[in-house]
PDB file of N, CA and C in Angstrom:
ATOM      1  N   UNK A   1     173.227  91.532 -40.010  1.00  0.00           N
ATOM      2  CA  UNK A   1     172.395  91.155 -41.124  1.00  0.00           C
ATOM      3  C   UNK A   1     172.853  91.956 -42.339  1.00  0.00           C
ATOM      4  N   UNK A   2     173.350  91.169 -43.131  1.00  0.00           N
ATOM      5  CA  UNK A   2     173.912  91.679 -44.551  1.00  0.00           C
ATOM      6  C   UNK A   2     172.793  92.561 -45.478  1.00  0.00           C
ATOM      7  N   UNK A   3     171.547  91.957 -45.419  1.00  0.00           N
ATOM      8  CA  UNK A   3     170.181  92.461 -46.126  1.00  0.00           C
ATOM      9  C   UNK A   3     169.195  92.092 -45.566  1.00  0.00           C
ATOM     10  N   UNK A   4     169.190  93.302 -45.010  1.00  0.00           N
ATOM     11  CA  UNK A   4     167.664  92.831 -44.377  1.00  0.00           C
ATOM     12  C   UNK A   4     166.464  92.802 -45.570  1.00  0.00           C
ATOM     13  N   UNK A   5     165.029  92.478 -44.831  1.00  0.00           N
ATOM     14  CA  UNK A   5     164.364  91.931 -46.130  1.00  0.00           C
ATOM     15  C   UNK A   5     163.533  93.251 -45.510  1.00  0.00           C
ATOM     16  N   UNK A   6     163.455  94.426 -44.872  1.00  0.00           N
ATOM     17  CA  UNK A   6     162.303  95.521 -45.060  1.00  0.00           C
ATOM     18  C   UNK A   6     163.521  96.940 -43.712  1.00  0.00           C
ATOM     19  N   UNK A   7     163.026  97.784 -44.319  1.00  0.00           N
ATOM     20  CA  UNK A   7     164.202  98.688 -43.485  1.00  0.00           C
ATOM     21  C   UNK A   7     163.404  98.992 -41.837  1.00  0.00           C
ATOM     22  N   UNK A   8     162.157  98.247 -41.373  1.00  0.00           N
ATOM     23  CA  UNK A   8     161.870  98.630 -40.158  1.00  0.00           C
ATOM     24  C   UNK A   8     161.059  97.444 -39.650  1.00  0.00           C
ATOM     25  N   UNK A   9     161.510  96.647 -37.983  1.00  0.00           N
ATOM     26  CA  UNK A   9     161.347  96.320 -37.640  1.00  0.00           C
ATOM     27  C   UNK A   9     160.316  96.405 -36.023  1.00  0.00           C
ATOM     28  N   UNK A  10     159.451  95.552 -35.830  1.00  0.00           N
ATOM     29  CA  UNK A  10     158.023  95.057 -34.523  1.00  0.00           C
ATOM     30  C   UNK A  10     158.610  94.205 -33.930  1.00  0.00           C
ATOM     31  N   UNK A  11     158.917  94.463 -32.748  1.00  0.00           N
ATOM     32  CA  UNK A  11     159.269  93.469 -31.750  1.00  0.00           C
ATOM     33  C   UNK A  11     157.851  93.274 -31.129  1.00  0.00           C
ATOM     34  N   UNK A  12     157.291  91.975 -31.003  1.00  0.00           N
ATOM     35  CA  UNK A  12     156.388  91.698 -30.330  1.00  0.00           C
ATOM     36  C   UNK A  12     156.654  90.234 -29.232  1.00  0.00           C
ATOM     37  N   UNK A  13     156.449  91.102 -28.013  1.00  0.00           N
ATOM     38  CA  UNK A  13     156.740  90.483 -26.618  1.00  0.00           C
ATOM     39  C   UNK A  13     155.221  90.273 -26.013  1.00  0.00           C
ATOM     40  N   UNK A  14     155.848  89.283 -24.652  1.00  0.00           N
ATOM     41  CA  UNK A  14     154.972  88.989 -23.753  1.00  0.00           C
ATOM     42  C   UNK A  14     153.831  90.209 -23.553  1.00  0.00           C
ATOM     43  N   UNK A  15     152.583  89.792 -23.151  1.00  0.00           N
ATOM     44  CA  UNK A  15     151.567  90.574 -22.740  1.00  0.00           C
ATOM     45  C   UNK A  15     151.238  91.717 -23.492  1.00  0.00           C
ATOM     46  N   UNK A  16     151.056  91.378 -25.121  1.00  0.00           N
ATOM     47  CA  UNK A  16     150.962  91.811 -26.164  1.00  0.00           C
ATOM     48  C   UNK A  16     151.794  92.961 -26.134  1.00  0.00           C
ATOM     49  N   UNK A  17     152.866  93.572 -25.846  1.00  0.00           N
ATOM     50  CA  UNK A  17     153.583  94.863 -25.909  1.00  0.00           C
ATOM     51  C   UNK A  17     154.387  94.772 -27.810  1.00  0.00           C
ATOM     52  N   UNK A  18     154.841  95.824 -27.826  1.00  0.00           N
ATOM     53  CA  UNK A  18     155.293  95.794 -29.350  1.00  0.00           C
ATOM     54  C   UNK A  18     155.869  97.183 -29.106  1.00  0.00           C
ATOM     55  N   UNK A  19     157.372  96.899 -29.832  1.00  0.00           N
ATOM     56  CA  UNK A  19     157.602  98.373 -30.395  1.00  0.00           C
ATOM     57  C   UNK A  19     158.618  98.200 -31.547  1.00  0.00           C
ATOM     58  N   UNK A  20     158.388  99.339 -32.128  1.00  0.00           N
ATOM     59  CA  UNK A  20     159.092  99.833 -33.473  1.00  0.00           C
ATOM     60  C   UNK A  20     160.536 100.500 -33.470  1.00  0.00           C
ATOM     61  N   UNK A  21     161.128  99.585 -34.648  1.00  0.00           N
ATOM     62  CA  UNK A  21     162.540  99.974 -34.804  1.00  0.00           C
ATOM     63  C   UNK A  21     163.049  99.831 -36.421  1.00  0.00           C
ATOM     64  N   UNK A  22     163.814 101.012 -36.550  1.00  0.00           N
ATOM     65  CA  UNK A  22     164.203 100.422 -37.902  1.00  0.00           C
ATOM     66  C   UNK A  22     165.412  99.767 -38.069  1.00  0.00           C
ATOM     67  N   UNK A  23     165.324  99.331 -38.656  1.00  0.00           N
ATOM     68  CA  UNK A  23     166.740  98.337 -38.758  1.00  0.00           C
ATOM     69  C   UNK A  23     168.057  98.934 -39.127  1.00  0.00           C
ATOM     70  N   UNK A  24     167.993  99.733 -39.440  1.00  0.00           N
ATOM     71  CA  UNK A  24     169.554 101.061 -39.864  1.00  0.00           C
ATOM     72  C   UNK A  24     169.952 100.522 -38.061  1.00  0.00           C
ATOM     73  N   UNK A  25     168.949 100.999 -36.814  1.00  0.00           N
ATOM     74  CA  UNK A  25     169.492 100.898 -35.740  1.00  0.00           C
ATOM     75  C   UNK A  25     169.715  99.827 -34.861  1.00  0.00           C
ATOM     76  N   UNK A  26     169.262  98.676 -35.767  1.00  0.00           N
ATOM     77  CA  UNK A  26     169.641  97.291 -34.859  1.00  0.00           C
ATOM     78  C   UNK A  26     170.960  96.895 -35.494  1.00  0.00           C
ATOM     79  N   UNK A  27     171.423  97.214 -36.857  1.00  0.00           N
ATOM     80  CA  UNK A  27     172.627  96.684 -37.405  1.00  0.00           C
ATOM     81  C   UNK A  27     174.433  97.488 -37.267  1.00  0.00           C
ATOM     82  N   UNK A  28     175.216  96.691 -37.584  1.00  0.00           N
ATOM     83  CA  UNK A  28     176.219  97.353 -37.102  1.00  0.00           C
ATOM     84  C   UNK A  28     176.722  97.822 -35.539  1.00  0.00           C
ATOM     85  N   UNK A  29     176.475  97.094 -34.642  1.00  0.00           N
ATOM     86  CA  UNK A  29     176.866  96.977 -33.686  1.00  0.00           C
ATOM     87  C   UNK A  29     175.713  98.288 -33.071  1.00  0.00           C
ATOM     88  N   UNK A  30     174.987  98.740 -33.536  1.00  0.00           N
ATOM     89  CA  UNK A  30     173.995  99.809 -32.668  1.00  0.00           C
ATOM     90  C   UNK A  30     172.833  98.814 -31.810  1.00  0.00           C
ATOM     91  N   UNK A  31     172.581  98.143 -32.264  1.00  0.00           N
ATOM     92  CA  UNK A  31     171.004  97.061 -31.614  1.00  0.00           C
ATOM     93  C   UNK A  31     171.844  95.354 -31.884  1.00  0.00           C
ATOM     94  N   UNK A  32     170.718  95.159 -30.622  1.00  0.00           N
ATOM     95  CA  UNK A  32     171.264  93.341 -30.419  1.00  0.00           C
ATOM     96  C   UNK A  32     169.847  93.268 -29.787  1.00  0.00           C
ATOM     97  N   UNK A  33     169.812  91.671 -29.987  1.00  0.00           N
ATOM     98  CA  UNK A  33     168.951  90.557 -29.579  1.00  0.00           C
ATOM     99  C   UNK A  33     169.549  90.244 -28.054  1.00  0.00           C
ATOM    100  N   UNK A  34     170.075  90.392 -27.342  1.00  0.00           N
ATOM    101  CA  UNK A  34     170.526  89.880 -25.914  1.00  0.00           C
ATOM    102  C   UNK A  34     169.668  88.444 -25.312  1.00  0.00           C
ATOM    103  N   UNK A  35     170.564  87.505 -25.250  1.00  0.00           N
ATOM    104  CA  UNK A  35     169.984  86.431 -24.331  1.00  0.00           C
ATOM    105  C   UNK A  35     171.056  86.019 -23.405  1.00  0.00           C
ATOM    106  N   UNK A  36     172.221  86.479 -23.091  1.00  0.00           N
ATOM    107  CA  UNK A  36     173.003  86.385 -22.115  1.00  0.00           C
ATOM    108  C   UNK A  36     173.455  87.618 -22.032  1.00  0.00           C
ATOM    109  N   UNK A  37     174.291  87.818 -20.459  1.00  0.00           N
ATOM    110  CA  UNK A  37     174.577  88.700 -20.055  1.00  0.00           C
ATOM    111  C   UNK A  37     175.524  87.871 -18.834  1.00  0.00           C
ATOM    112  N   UNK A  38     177.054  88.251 -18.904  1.00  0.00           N
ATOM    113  CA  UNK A  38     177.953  87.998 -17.954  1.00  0.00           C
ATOM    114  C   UNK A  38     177.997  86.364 -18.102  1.00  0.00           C
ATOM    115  N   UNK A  39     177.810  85.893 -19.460  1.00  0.00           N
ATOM    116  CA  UNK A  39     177.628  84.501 -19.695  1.00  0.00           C
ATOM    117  C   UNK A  39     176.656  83.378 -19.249  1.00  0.00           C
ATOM    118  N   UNK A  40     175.812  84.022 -18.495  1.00  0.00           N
ATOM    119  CA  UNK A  40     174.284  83.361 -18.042  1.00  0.00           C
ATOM    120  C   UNK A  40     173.025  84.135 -18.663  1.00  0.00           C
ATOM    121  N   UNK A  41     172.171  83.211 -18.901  1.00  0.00           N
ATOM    122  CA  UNK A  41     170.544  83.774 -19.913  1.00  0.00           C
ATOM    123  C   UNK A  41     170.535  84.715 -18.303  1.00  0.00           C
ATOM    124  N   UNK A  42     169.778  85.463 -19.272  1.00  0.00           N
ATOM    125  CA  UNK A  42     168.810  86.868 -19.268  1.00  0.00           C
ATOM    126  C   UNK A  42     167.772  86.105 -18.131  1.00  0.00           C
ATOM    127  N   UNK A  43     167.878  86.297 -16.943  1.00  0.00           N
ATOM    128  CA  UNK A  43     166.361  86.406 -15.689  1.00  0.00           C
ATOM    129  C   UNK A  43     165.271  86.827 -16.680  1.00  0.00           C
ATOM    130  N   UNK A  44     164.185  86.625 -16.187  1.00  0.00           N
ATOM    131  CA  UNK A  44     163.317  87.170 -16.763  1.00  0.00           C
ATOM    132  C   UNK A  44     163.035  88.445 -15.914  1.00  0.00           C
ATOM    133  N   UNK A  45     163.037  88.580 -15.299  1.00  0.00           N
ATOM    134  CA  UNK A  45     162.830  90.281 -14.261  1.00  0.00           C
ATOM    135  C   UNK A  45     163.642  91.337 -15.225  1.00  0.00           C
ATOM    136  N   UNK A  46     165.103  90.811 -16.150  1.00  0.00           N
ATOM    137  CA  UNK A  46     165.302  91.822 -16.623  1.00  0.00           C
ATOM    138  C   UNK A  46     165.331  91.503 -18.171  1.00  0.00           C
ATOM    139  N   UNK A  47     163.873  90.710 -18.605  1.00  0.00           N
ATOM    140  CA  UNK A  47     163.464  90.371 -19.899  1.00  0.00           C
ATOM    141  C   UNK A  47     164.011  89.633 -20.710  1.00  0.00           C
ATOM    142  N   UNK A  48     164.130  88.182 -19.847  1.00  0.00           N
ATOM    143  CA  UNK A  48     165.112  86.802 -20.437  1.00  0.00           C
ATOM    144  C   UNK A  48     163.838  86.699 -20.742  1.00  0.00           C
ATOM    145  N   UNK A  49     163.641  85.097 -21.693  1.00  0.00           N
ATOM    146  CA  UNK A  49     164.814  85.007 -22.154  1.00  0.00           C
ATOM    147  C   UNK A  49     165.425  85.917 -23.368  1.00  0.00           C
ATOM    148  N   UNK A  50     164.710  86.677 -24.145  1.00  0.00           N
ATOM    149  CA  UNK A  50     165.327  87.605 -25.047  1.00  0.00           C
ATOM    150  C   UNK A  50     165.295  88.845 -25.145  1.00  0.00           C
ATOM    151  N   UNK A  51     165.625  89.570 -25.038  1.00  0.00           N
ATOM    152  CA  UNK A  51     165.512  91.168 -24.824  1.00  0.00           C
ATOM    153  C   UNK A  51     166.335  91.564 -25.749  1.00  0.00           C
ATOM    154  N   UNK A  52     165.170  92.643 -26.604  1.00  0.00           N
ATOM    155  CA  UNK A  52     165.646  93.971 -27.698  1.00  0.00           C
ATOM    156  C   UNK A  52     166.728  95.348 -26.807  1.00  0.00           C
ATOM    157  N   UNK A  53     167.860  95.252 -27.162  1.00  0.00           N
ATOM    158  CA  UNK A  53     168.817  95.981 -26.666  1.00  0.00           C
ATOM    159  C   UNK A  53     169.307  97.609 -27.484  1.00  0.00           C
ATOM    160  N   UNK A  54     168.819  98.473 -27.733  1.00  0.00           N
ATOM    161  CA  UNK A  54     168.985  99.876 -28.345  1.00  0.00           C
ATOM    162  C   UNK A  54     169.246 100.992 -27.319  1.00  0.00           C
ATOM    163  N   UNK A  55     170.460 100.375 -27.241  1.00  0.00           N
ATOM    164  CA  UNK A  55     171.091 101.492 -25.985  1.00  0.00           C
ATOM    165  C   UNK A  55     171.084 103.017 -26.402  1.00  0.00           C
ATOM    166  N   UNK A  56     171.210 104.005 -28.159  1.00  0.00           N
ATOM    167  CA  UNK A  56     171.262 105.025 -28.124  1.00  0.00           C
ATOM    168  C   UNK A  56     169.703 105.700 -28.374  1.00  0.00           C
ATOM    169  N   UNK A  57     168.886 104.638 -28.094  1.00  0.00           N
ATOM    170  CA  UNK A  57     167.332 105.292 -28.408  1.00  0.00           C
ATOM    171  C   UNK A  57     166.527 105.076 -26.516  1.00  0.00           C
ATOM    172  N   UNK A  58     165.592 106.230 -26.585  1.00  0.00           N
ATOM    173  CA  UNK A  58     164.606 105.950 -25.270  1.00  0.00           C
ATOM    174  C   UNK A  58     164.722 104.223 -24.703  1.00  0.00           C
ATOM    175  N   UNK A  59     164.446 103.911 -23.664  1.00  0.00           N
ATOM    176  CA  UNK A  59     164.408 102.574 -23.289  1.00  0.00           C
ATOM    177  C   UNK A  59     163.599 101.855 -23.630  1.00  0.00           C
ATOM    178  N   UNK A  60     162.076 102.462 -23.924  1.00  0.00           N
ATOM    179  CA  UNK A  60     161.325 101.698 -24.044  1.00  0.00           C
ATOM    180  C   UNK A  60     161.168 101.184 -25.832  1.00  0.00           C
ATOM    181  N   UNK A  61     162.266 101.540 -25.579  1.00  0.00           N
ATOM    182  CA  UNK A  61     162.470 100.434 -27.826  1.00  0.00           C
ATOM    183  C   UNK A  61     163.299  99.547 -26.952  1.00  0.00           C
ATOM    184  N   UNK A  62     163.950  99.047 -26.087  1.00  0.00           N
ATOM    185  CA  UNK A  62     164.629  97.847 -25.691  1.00  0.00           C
ATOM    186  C   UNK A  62     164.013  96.929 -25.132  1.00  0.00           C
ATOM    187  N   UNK A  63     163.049  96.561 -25.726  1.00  0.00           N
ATOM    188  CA  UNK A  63     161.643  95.610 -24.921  1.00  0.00           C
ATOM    189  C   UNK A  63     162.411  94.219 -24.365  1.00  0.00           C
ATOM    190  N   UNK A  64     161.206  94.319 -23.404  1.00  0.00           N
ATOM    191  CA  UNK A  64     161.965  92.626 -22.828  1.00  0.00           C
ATOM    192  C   UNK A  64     160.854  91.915 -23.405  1.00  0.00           C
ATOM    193  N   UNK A  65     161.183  90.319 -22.815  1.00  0.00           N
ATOM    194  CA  UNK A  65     160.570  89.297 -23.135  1.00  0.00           C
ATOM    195  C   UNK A  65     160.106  89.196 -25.158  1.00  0.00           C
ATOM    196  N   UNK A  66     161.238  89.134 -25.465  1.00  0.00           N
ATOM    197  CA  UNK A  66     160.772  89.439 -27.156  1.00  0.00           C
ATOM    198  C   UNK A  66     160.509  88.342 -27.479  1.00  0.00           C
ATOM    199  N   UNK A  67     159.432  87.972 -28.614  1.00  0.00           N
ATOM    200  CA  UNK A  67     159.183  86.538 -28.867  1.00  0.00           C
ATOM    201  C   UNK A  67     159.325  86.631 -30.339  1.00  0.00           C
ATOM    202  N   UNK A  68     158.855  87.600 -31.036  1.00  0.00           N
ATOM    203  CA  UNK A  68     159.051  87.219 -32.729  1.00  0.00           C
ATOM    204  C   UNK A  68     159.604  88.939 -33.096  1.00  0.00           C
ATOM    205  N   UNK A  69     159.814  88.855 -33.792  1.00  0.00           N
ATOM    206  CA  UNK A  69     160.320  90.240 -35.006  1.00  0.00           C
ATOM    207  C   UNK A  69     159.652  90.044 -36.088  1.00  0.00           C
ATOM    208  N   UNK A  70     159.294  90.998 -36.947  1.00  0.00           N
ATOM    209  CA  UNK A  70     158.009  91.321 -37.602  1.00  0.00           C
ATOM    210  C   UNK A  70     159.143  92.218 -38.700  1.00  0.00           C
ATOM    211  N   UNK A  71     159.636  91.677 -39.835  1.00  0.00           N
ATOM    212  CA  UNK A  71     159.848  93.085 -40.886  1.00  0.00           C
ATOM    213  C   UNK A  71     158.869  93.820 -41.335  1.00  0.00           C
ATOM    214  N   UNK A  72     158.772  95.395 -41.707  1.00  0.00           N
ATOM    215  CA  UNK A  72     157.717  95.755 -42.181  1.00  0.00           C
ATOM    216  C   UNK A  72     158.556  96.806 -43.232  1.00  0.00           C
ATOM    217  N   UNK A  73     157.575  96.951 -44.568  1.00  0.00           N
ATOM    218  CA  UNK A  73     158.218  97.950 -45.141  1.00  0.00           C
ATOM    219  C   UNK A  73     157.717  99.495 -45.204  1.00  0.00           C
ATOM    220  N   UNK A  74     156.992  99.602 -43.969  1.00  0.00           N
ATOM    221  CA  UNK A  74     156.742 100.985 -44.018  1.00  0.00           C
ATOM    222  C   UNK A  74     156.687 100.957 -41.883  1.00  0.00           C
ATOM    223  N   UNK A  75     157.148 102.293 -41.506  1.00  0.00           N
ATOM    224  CA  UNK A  75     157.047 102.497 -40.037  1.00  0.00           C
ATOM    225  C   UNK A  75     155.688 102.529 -39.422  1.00  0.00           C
ATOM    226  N   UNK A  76     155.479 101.325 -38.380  1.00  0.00           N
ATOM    227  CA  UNK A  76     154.146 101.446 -37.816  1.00  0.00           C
ATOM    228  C   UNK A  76     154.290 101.579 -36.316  1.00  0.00           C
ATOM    229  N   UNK A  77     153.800 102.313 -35.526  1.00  0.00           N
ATOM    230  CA  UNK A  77     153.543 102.583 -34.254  1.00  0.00           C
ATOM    231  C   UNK A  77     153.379 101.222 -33.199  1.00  0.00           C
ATOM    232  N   UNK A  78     154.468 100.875 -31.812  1.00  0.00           N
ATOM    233  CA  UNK A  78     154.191 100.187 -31.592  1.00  0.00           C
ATOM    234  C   UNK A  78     153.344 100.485 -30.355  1.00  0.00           C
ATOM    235  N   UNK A  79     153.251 100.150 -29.181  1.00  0.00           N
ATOM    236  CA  UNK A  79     152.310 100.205 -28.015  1.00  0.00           C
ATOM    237  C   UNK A  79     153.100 101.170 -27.244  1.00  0.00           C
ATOM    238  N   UNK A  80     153.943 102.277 -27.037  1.00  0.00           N
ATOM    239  CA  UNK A  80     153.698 103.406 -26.491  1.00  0.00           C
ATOM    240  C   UNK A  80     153.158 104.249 -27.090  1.00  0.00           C
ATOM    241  N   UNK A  81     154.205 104.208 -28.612  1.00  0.00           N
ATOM    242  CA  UNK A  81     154.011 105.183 -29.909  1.00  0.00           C
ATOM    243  C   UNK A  81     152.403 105.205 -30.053  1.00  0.00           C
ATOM    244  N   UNK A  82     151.702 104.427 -30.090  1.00  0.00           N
ATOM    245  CA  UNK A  82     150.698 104.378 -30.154  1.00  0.00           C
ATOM    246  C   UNK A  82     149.734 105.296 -29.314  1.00  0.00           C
ATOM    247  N   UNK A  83     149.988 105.041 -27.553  1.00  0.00           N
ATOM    248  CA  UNK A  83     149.548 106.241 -27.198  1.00  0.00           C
ATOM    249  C   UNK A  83     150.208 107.303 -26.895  1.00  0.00           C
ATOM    250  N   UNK A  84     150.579 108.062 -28.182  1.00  0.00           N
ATOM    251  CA  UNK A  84     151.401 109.217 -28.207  1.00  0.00           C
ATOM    252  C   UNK A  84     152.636 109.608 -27.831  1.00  0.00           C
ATOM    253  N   UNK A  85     153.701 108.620 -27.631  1.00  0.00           N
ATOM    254  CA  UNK A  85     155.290 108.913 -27.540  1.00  0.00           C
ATOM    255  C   UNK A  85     155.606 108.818 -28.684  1.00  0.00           C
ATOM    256  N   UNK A  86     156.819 109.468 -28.963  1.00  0.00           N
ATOM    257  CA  UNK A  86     157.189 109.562 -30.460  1.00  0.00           C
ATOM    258  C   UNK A  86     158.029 108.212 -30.942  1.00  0.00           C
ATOM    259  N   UNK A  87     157.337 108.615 -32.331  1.00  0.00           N
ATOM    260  CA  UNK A  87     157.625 107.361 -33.416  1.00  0.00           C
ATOM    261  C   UNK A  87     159.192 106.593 -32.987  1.00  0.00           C
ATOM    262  N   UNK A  88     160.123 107.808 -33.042  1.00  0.00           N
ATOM    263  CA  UNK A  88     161.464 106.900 -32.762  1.00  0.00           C
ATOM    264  C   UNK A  88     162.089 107.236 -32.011  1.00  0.00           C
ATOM    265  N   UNK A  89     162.474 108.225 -30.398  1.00  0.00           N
ATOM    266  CA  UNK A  89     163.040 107.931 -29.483  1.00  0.00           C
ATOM    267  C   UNK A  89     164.227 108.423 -29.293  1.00  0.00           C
ATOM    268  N   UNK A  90     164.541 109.344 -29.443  1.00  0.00           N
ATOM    269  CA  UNK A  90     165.958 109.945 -29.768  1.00  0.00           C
ATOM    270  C   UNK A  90     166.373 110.421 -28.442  1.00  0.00           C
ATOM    271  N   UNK A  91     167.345 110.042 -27.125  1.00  0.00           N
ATOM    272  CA  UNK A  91     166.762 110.845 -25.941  1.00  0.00           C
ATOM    273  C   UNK A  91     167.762 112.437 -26.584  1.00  0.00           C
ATOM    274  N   UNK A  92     168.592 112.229 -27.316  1.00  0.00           N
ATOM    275  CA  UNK A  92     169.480 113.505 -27.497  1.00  0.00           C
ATOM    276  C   UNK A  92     168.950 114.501 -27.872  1.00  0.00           C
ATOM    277  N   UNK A  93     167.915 114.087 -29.081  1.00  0.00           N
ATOM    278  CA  UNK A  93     167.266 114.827 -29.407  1.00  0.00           C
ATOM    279  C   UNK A  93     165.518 115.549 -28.778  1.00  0.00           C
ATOM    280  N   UNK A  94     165.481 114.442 -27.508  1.00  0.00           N
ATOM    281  CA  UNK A  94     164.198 115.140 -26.340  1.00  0.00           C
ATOM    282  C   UNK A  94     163.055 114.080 -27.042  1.00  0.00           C
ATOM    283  N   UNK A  95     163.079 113.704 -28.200  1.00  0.00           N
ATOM    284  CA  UNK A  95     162.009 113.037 -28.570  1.00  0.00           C
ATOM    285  C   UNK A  95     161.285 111.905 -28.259  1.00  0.00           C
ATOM    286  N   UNK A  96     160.516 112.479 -26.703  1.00  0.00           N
ATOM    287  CA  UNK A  96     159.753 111.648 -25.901  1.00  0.00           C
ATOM    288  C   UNK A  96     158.518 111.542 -26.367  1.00  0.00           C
ATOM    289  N   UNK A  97     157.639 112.335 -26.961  1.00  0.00           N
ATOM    290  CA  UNK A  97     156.363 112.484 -27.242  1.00  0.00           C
ATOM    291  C   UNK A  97     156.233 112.943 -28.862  1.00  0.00           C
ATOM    292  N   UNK A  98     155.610 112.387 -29.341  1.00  0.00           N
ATOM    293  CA  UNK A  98     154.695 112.855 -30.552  1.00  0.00           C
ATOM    294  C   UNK A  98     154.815 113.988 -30.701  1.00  0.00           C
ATOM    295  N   UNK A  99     155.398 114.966 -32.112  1.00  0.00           N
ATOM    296  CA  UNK A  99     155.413 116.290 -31.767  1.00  0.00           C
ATOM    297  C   UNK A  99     157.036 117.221 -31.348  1.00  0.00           C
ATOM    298  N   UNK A 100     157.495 116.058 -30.368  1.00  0.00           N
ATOM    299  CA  UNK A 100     158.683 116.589 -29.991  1.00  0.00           C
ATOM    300  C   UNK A 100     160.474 116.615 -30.880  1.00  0.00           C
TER     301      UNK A 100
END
């Protein structure tokens, strides 16, 4: 994405889950949309058909079952962050929890 239209992105998936990403880390080959894998869609067991892919952040920013993306122009907490894991997920940096 040449311009994005807000620098942080809501993935909101199946069974109301949501999480937060900014878009610095979905672009440039860091984050993908995944709907195939080895040239066949995504199972759903491992969050076909679309799954948020952010291999250098915690796992749980790589949500499965993604249904819409949400730009936002300010960072909002999605459903871990919410109950207290930290805002963005760094595992290098330990930042599992709020605080850390």
């Amino acid at each position: 994405m040449a311009d994005p239209p807000a620098p942080y992105v809501m993935a909101h998936c199946d069974g109301d889950y949501t999480t937060n990403v900014p878009v610095a880390d979905l672009i440039g080959g860091k984050g993908a949309i995944v709907t195939r894998y080895a040239g066949l869609p995504i199972p759903p067991a491992h969050g076909g058909p679309a799954r948020l892919l952010v291999p250098h952040l915690y796992f749980w920013k790589s949500a499965k079952w993604v249904r819409t993306l949400r730009f936002m122009d300010k960072d909002q907490p999605g459903f871990w962050e919410s109950l207290g894991y930290h805002i963005y997920g760094d595992p290098w940096k330990e930042q599992r929890y709020e605080g850390d």
